[in-house]
C-alpha atoms as a PDB file:
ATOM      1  CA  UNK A   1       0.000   0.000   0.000  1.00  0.00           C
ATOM      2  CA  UNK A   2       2.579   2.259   0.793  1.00  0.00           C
ATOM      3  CA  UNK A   3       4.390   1.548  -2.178  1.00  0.00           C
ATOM      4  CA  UNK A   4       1.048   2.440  -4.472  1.00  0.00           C
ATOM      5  CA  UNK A   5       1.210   5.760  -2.260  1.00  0.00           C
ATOM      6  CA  UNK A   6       4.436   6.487  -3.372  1.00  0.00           C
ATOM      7  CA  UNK A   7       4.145   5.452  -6.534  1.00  0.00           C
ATOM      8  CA  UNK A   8       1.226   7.905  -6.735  1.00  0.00           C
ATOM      9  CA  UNK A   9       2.307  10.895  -5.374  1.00  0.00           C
ATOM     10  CA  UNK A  10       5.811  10.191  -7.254  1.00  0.00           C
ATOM     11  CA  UNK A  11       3.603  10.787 -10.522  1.00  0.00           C
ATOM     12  CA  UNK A  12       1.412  14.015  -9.367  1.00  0.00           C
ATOM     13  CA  UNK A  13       4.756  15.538  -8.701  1.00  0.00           C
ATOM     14  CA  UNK A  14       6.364  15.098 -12.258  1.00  0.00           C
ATOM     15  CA  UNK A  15       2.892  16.028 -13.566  1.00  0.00           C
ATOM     16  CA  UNK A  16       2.963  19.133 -11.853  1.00  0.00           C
ATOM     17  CA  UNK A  17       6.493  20.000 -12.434  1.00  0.00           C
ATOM     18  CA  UNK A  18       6.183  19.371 -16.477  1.00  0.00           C
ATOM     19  CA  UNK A  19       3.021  21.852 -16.226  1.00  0.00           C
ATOM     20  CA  UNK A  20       4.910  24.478 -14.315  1.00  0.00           C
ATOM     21  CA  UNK A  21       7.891  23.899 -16.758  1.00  0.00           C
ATOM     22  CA  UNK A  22       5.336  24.264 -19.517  1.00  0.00           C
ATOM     23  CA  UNK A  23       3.840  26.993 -18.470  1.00  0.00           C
ATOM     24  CA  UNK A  24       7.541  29.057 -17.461  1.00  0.00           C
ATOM     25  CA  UNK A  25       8.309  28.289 -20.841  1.00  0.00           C
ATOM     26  CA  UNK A  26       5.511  29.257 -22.333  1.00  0.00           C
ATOM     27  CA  UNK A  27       5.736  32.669 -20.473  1.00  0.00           C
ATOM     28  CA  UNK A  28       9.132  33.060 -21.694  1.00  0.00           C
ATOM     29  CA  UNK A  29       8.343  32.047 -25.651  1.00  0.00           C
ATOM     30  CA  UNK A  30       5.405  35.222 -25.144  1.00  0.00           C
ATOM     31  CA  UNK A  31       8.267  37.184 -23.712  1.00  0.00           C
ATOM     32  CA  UNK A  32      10.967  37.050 -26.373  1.00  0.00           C
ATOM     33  CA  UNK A  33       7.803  37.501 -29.057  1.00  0.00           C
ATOM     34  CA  UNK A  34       6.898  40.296 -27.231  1.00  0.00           C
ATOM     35  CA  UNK A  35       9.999  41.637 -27.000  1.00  0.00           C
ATOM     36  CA  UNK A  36      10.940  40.864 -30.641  1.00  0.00           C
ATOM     37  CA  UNK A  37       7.667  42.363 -31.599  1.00  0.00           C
ATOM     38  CA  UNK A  38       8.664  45.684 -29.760  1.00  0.00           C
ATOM     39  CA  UNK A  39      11.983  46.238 -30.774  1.00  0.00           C
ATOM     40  CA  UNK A  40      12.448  44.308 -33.938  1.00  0.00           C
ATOM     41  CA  UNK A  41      15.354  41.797 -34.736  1.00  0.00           C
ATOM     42  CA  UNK A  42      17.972  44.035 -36.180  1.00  0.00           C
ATOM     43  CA  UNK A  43      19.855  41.160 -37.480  1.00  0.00           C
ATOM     44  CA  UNK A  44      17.534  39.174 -39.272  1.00  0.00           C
ATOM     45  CA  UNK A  45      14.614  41.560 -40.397  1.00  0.00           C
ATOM     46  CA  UNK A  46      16.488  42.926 -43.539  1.00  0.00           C
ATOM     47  CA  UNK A  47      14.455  45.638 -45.458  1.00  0.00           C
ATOM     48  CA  UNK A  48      14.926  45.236 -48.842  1.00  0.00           C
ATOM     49  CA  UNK A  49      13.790  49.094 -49.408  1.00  0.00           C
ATOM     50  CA  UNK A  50      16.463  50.159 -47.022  1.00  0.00           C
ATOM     51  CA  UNK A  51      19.271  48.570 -48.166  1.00  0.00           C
ATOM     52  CA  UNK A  52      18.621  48.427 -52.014  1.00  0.00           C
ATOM     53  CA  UNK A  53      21.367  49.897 -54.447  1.00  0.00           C
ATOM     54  CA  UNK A  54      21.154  53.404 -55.345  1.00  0.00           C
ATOM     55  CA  UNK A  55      22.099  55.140 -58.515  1.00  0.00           C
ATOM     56  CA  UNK A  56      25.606  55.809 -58.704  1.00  0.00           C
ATOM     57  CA  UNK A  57      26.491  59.663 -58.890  1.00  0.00           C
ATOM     58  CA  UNK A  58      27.513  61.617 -61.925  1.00  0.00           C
ATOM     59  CA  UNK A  59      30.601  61.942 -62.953  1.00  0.00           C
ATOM     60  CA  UNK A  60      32.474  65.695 -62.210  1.00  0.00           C
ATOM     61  CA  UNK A  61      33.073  67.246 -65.503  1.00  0.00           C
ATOM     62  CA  UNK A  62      34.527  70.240 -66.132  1.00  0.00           C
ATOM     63  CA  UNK A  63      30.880  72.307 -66.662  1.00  0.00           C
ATOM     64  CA  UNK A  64      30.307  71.280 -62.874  1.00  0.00           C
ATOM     65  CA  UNK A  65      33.928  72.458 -61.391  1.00  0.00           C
ATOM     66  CA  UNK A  66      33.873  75.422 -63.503  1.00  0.00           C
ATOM     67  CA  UNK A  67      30.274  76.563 -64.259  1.00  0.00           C
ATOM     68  CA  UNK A  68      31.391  80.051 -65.661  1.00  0.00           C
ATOM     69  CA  UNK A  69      32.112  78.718 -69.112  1.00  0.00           C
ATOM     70  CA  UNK A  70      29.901  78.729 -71.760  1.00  0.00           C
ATOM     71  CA  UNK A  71      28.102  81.548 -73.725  1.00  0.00           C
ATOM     72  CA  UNK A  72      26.101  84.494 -72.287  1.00  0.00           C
ATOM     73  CA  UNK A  73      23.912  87.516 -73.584  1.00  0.00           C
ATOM     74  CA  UNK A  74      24.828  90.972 -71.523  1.00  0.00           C
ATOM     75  CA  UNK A  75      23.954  94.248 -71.816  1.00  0.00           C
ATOM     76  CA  UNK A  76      25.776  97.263 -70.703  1.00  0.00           C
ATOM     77  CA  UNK A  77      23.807 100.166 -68.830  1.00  0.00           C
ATOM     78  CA  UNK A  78      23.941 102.416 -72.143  1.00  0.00           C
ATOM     79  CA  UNK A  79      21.893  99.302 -73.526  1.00  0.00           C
ATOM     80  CA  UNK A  80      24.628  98.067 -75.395  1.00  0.00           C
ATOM     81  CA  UNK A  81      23.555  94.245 -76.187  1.00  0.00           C
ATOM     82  CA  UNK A  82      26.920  91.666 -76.723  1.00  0.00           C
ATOM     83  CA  UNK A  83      27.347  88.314 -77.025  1.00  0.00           C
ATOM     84  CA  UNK A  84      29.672  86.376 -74.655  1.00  0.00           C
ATOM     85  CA  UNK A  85      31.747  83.453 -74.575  1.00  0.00           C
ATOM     86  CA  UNK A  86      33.969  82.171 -71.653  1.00  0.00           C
ATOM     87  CA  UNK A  87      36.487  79.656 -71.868  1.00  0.00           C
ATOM     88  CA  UNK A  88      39.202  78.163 -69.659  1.00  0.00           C
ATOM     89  CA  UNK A  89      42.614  78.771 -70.352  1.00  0.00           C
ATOM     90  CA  UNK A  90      44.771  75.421 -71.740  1.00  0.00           C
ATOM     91  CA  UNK A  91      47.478  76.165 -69.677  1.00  0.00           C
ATOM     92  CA  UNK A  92      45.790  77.413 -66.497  1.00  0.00           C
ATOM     93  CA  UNK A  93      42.220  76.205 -65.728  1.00  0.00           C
ATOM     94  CA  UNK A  94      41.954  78.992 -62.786  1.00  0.00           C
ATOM     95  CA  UNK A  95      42.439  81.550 -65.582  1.00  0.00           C
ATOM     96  CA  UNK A  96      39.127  82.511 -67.628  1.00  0.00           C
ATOM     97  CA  UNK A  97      38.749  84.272 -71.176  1.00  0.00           C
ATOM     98  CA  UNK A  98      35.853  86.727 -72.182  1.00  0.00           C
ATOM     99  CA  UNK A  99      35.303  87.332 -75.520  1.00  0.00           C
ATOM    100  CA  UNK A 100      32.753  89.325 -77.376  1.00  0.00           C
ATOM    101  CA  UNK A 101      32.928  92.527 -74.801  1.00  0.00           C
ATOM    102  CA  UNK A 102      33.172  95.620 -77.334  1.00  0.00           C
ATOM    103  CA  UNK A 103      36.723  96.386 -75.257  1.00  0.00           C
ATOM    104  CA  UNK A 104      38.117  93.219 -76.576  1.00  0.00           C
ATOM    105  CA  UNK A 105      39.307  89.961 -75.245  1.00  0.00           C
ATOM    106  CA  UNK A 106      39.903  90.177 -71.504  1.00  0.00           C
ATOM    107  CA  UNK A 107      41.459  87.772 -68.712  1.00  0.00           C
ATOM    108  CA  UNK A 108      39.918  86.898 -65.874  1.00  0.00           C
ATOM    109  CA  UNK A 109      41.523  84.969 -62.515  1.00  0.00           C
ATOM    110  CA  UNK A 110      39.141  82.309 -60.430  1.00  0.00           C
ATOM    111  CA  UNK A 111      39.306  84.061 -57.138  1.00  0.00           C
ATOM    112  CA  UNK A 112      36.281  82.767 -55.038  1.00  0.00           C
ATOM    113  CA  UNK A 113      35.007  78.766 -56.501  1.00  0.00           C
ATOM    114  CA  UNK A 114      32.804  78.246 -58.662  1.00  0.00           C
ATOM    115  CA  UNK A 115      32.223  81.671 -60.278  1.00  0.00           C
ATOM    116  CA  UNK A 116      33.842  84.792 -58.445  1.00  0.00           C
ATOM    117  CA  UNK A 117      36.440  86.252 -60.735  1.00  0.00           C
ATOM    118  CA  UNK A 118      38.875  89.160 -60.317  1.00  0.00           C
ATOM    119  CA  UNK A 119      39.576  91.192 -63.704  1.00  0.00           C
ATOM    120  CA  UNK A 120      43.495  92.297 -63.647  1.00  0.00           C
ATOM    121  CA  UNK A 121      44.409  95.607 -65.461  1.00  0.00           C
ATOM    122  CA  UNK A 122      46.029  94.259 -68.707  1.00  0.00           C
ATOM    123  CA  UNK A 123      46.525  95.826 -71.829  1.00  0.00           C
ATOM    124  CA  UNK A 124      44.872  94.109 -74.992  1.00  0.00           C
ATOM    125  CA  UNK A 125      44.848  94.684 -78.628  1.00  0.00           C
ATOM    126  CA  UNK A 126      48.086  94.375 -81.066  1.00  0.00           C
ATOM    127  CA  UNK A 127      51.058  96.242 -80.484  1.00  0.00           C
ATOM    128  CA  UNK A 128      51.433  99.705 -80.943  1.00  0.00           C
ATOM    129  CA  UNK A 129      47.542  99.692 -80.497  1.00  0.00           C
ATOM    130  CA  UNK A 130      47.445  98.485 -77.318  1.00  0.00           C
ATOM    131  CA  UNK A 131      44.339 100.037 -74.804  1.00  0.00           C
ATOM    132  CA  UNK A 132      44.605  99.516 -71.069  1.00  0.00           C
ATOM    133  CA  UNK A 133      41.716  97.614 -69.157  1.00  0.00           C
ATOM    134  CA  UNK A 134      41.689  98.583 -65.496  1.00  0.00           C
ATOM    135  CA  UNK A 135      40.978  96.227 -62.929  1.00  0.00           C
ATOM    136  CA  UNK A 136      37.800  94.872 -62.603  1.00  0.00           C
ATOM    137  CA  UNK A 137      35.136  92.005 -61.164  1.00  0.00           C
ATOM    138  CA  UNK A 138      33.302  89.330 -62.947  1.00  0.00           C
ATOM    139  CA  UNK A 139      30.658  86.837 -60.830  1.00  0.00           C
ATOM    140  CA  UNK A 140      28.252  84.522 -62.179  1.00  0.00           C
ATOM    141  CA  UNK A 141      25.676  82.776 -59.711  1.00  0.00           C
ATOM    142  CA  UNK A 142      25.081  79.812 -60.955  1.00  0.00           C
ATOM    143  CA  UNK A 143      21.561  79.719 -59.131  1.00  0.00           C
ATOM    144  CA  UNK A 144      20.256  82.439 -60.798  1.00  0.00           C
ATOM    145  CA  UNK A 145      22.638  82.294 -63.649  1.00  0.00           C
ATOM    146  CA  UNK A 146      22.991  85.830 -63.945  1.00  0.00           C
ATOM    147  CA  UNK A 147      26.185  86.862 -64.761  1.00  0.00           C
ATOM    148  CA  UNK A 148      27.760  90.664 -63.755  1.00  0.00           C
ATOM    149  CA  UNK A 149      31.103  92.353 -65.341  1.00  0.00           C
ATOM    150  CA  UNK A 150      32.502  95.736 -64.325  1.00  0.00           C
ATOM    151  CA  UNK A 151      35.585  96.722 -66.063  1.00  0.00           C
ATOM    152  CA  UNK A 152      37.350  99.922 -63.849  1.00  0.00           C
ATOM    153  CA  UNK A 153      35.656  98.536 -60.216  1.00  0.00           C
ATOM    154  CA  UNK A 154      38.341  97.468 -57.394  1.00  0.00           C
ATOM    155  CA  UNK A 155      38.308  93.936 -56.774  1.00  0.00           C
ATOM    156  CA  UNK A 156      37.329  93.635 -53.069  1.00  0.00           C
ATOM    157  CA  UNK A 157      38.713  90.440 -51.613  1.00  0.00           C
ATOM    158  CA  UNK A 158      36.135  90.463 -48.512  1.00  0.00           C
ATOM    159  CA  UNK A 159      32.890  91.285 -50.536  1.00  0.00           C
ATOM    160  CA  UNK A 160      33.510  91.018 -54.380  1.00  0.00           C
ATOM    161  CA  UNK A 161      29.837  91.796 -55.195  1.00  0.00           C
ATOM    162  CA  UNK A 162      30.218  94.987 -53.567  1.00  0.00           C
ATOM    163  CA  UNK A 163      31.728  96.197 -56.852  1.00  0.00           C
ATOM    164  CA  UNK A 164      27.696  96.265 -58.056  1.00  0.00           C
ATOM    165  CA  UNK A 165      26.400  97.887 -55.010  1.00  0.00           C
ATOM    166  CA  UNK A 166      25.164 101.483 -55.108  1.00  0.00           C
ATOM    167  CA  UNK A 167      27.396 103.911 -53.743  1.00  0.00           C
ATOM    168  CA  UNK A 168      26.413 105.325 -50.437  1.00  0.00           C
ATOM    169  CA  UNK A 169      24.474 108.866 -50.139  1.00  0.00           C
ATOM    170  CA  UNK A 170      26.638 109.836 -46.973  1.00  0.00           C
ATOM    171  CA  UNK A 171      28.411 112.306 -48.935  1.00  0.00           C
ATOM    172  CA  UNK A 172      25.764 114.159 -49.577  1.00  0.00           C
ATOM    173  CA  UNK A 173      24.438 113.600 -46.288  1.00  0.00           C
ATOM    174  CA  UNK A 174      28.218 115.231 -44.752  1.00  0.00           C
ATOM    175  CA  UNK A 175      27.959 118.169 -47.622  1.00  0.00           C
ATOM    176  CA  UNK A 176      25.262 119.346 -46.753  1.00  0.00           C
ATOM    177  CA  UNK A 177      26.269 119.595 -42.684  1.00  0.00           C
ATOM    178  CA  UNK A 178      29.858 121.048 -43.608  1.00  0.00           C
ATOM    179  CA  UNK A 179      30.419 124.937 -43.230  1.00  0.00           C
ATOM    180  CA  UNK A 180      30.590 126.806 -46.885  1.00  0.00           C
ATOM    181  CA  UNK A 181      34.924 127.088 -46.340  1.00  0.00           C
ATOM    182  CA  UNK A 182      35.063 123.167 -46.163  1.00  0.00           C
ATOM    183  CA  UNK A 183      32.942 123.016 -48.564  1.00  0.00           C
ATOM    184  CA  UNK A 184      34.644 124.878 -51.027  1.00  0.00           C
ATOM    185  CA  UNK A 185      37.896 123.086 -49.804  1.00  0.00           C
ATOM    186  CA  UNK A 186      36.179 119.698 -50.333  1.00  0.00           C
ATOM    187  CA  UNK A 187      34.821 120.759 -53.976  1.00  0.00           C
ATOM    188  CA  UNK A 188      38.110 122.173 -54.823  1.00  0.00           C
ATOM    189  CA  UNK A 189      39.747 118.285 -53.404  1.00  0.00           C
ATOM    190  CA  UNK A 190      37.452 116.543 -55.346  1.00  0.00           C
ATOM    191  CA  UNK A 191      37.634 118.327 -58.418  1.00  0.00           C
ATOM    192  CA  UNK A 192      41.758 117.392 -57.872  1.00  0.00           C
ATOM    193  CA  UNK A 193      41.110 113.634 -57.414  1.00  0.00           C
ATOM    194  CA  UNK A 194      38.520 113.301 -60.258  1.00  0.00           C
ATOM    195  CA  UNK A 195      41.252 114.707 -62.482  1.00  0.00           C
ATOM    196  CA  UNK A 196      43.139 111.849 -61.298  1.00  0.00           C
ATOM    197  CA  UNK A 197      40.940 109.165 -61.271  1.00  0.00           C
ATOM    198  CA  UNK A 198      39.502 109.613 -64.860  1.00  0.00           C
ATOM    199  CA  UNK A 199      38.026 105.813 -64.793  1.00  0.00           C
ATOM    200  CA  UNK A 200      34.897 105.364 -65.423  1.00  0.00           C
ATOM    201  CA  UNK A 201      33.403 101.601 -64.287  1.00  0.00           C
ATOM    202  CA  UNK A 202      31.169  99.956 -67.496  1.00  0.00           C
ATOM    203  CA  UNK A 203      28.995  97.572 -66.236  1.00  0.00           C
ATOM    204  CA  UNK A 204      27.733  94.538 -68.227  1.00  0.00           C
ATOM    205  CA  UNK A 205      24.793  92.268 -66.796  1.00  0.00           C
ATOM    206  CA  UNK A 206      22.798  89.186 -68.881  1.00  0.00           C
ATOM    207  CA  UNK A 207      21.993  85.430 -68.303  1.00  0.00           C
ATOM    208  CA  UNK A 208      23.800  82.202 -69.853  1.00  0.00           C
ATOM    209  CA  UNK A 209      22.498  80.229 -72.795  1.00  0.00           C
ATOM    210  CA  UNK A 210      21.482  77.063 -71.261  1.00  0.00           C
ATOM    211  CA  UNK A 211      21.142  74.062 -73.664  1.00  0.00           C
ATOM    212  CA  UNK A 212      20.387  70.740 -72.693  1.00  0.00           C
ATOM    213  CA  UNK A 213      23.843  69.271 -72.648  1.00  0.00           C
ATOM    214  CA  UNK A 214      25.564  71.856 -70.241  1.00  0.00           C
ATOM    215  CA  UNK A 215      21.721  71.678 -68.248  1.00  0.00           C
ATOM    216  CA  UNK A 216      22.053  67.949 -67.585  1.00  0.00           C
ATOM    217  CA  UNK A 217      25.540  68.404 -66.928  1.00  0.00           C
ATOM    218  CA  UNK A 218      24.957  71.281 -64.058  1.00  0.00           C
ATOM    219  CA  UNK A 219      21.903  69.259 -62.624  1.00  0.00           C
ATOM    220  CA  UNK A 220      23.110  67.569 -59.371  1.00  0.00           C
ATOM    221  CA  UNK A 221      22.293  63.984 -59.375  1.00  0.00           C
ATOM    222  CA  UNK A 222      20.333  62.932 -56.361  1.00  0.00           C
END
């Protein structure tokens, strides 16, 4: 009898420890599901859509590193219309040429990348003909491409564009506070300097002819 007892109570325990096991295990399969269902299984959920090949870029050509080339129609602020063309220099790829301007064909020198350029005074035409062409600015945005030459404006290295800027009215402003004796002096000054400085800046402004080779080749691919 006491064997049977044993026997019995043997088998209730191992019954009730393989439903406990069951039921731990059980809690921890809805655990890790849970879990996994939370977070996500970095390793093993692979998104095609994330990880799928993208177009490779296009290549850099020349148009891209130096967008200033190329042709252009300007006026001057007479209304003078002319015909540009810009090319790179064989020699010297930071050096720029303008032809078409009615002054002749005029160097330019890459200053700022991609399209700030400072004129140098050079002297152009054949020899024993030669005309001076004071120093000057050049800058085409290639955002708006608008393009802006003066020929006899001071390259400014800290603000280029300033060469397009209005003057300031703060001379007139300081004339008009100044007692007549300075202002006499200060007429009879600047009549001296504009003697000296007989310069007179000619500004040209226009847009570039876009065509659908150099348009494809300034598009950034994505």
């Amino acid at each position: 009898m006491k064997r049977i007892a044993i026997i019995t109570c043997a088998t209730a325990l191992f019954f009730s420890a393989s439903v406990n096991a069951q039921n731990d295990t059980t809690k921890v399969d809805n655990r890790t599901v849970s879990q996994w269902k939370d977070n996500g299984d970095k390793w093993n959920n692979n998104d095609p859509a994330k990880y799928q090949l993208r177009e490779m870029p296009e290549p850099l050509t020349i148009e891209k590193i130096y967008p200033v080339i190329g042709s252009y129609n300007v006026t001057s602020k007479d209304g003078q219309a002319s015909n540009l063309t810009i090319t790179l220099d064989e020699q010297n790829k930071g050096i720029a040429w303008i032809d078409g301007l009615p002054e002749g064909r005029i160097k330019a020198q890459l200053r700022k990348s991609p399209g700030t350029y400072k004129i140098p005074e050079q002297k152009i035409g054949e020899e024993g003909s030669e005309k001076t062409i004071h120093e000057g600015v050049l800058i085409y945005d290639k955002d708006a491409n608008t393009m802006n030459v003066c020929l006899g404006c001071k390259y400014n290295m800290e603000d280029p564009a300033a060469a397009f800027m209005p003057a300031p009215a703060e001379e007139e402003k300081v004339a008009e506070e100044m007692p007549a004796k300075t202002k006499k002096a200060s007429a009879k000054a600047k009549t001296t300097k504009a003697k000296e400085e007989t310069v007179k800046p000619v500004f040209y402004s226009g847009t570039k002819n876009i065509t659908e080779a150099n348009q494809q080749a300034a598009t950034p691919s994505m």
